[in-house]
C-alpha atoms as a PDB file:
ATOM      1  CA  UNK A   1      86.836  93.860 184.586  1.00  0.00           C
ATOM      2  CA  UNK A   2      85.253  90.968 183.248  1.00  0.00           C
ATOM      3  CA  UNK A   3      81.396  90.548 184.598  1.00  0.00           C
ATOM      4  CA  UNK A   4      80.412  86.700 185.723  1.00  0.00           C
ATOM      5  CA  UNK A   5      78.778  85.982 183.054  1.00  0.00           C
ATOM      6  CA  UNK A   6      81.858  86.266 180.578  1.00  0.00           C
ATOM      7  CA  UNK A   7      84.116  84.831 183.099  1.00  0.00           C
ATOM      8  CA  UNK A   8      81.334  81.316 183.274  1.00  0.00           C
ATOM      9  CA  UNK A   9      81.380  81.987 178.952  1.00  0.00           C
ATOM     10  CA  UNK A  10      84.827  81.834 178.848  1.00  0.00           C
ATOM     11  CA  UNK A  11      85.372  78.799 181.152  1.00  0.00           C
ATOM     12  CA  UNK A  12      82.621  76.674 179.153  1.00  0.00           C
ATOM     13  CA  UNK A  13      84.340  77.861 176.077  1.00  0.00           C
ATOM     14  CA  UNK A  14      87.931  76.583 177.200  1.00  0.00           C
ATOM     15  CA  UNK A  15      86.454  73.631 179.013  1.00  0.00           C
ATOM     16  CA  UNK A  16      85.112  72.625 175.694  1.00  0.00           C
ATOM     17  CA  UNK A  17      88.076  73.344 173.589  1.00  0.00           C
ATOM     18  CA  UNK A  18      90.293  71.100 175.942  1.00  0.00           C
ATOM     19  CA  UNK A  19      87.851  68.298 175.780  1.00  0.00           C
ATOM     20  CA  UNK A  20      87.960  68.749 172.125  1.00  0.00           C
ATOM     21  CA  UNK A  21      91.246  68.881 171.770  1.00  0.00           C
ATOM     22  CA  UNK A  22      91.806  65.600 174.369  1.00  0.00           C
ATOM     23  CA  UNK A  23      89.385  63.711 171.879  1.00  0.00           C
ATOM     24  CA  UNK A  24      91.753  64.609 169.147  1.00  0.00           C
ATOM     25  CA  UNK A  25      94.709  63.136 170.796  1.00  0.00           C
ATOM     26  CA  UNK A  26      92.449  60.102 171.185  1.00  0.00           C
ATOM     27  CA  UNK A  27      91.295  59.231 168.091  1.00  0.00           C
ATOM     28  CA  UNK A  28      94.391  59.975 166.575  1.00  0.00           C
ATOM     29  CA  UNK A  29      96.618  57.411 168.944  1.00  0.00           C
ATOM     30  CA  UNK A  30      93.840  55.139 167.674  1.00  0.00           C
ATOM     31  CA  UNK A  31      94.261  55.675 163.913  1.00  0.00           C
ATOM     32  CA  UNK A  32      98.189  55.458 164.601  1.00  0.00           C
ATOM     33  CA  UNK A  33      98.399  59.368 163.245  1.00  0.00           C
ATOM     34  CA  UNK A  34     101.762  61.277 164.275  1.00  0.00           C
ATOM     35  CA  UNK A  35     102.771  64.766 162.766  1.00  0.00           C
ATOM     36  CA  UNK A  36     106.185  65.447 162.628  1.00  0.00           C
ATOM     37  CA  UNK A  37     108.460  68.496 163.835  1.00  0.00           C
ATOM     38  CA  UNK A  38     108.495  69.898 160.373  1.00  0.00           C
ATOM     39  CA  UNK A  39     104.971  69.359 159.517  1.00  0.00           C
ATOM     40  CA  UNK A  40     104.187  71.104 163.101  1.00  0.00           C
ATOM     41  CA  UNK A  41     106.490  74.177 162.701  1.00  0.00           C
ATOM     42  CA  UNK A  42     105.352  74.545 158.433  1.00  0.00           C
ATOM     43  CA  UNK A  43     101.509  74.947 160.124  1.00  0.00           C
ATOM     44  CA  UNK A  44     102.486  77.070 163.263  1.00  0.00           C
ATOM     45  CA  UNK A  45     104.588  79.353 161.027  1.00  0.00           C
ATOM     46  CA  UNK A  46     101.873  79.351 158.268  1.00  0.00           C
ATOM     47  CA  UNK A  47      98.968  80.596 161.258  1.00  0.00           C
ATOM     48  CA  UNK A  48     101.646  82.642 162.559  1.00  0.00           C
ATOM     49  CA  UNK A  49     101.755  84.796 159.010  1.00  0.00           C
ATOM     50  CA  UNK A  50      98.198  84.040 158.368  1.00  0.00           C
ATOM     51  CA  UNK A  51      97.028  86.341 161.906  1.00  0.00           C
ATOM     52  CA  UNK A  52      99.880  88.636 161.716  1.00  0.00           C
ATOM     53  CA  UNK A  53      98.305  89.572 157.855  1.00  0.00           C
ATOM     54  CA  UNK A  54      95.302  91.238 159.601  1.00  0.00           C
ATOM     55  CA  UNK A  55      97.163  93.655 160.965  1.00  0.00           C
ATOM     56  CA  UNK A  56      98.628  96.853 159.425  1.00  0.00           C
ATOM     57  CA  UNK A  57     101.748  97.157 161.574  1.00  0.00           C
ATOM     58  CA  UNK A  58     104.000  94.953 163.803  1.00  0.00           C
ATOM     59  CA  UNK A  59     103.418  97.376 167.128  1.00  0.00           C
ATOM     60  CA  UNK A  60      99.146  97.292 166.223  1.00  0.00           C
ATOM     61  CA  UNK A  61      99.589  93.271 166.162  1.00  0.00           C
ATOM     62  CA  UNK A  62     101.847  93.088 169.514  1.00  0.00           C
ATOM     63  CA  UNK A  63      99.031  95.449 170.680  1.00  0.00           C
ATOM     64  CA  UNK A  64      96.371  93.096 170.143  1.00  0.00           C
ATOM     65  CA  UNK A  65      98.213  90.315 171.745  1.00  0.00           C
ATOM     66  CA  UNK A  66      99.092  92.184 174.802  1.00  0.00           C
ATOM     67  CA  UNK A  67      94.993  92.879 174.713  1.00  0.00           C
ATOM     68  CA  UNK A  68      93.950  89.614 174.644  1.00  0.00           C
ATOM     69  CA  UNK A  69      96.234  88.403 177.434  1.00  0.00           C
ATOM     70  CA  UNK A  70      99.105  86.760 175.380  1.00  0.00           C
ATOM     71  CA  UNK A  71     102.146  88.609 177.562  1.00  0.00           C
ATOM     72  CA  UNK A  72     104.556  91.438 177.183  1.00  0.00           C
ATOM     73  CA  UNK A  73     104.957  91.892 173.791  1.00  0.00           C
END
C-alpha cells in the first residue's frame, strides 16, 4: 500500500502531466499542427519496441506492466 505522501506525489505528478499535455493541444491548434494516423501509429509502435527492448523476455515485460498498474497482461 501506497503511503500519503506517494499517493499526493503521484497526483501532482499526473496533475502536471495533463496540464502539460492540455497546453500541447493548445499551442498546437494555434500553430495549425495535425499528426496523422500513420505518423501516430509509426511513433506508438516505435515506443512500443523501444520499452519492450529493456526487457529480456516477453512474460518479464508483461510482468512489469501488470506491476505498474497497466492491466491483465
Amino acid at each position: 500500500m501506497k503511503s500519503r505522501e506517494d499517493l499526493v506525489k503521484l497526483e501532482t505528478e499526473v496533475r502536471d502531466q495533463l496540464i502539460e499535455a492540455e497546453l500541447l493541444v493548445q499551442k498546437a491548434k494555434l500553430e495549425k499542427v495535425e499528426a496523422n494516423e500513420a505518423d501516430l501509429a509509426r511513433s506508438v509502435d516505435d515506443n512500443e519496441k523501444r520499452i519492450r527492448a529493456q526487457f529480456k523476455t516477453e512474460p518479464e515485460f508483461r510482468a512489469a506492466l501488470k506491476e505498474n498498474g497497466f492491466g491483465s497482461y
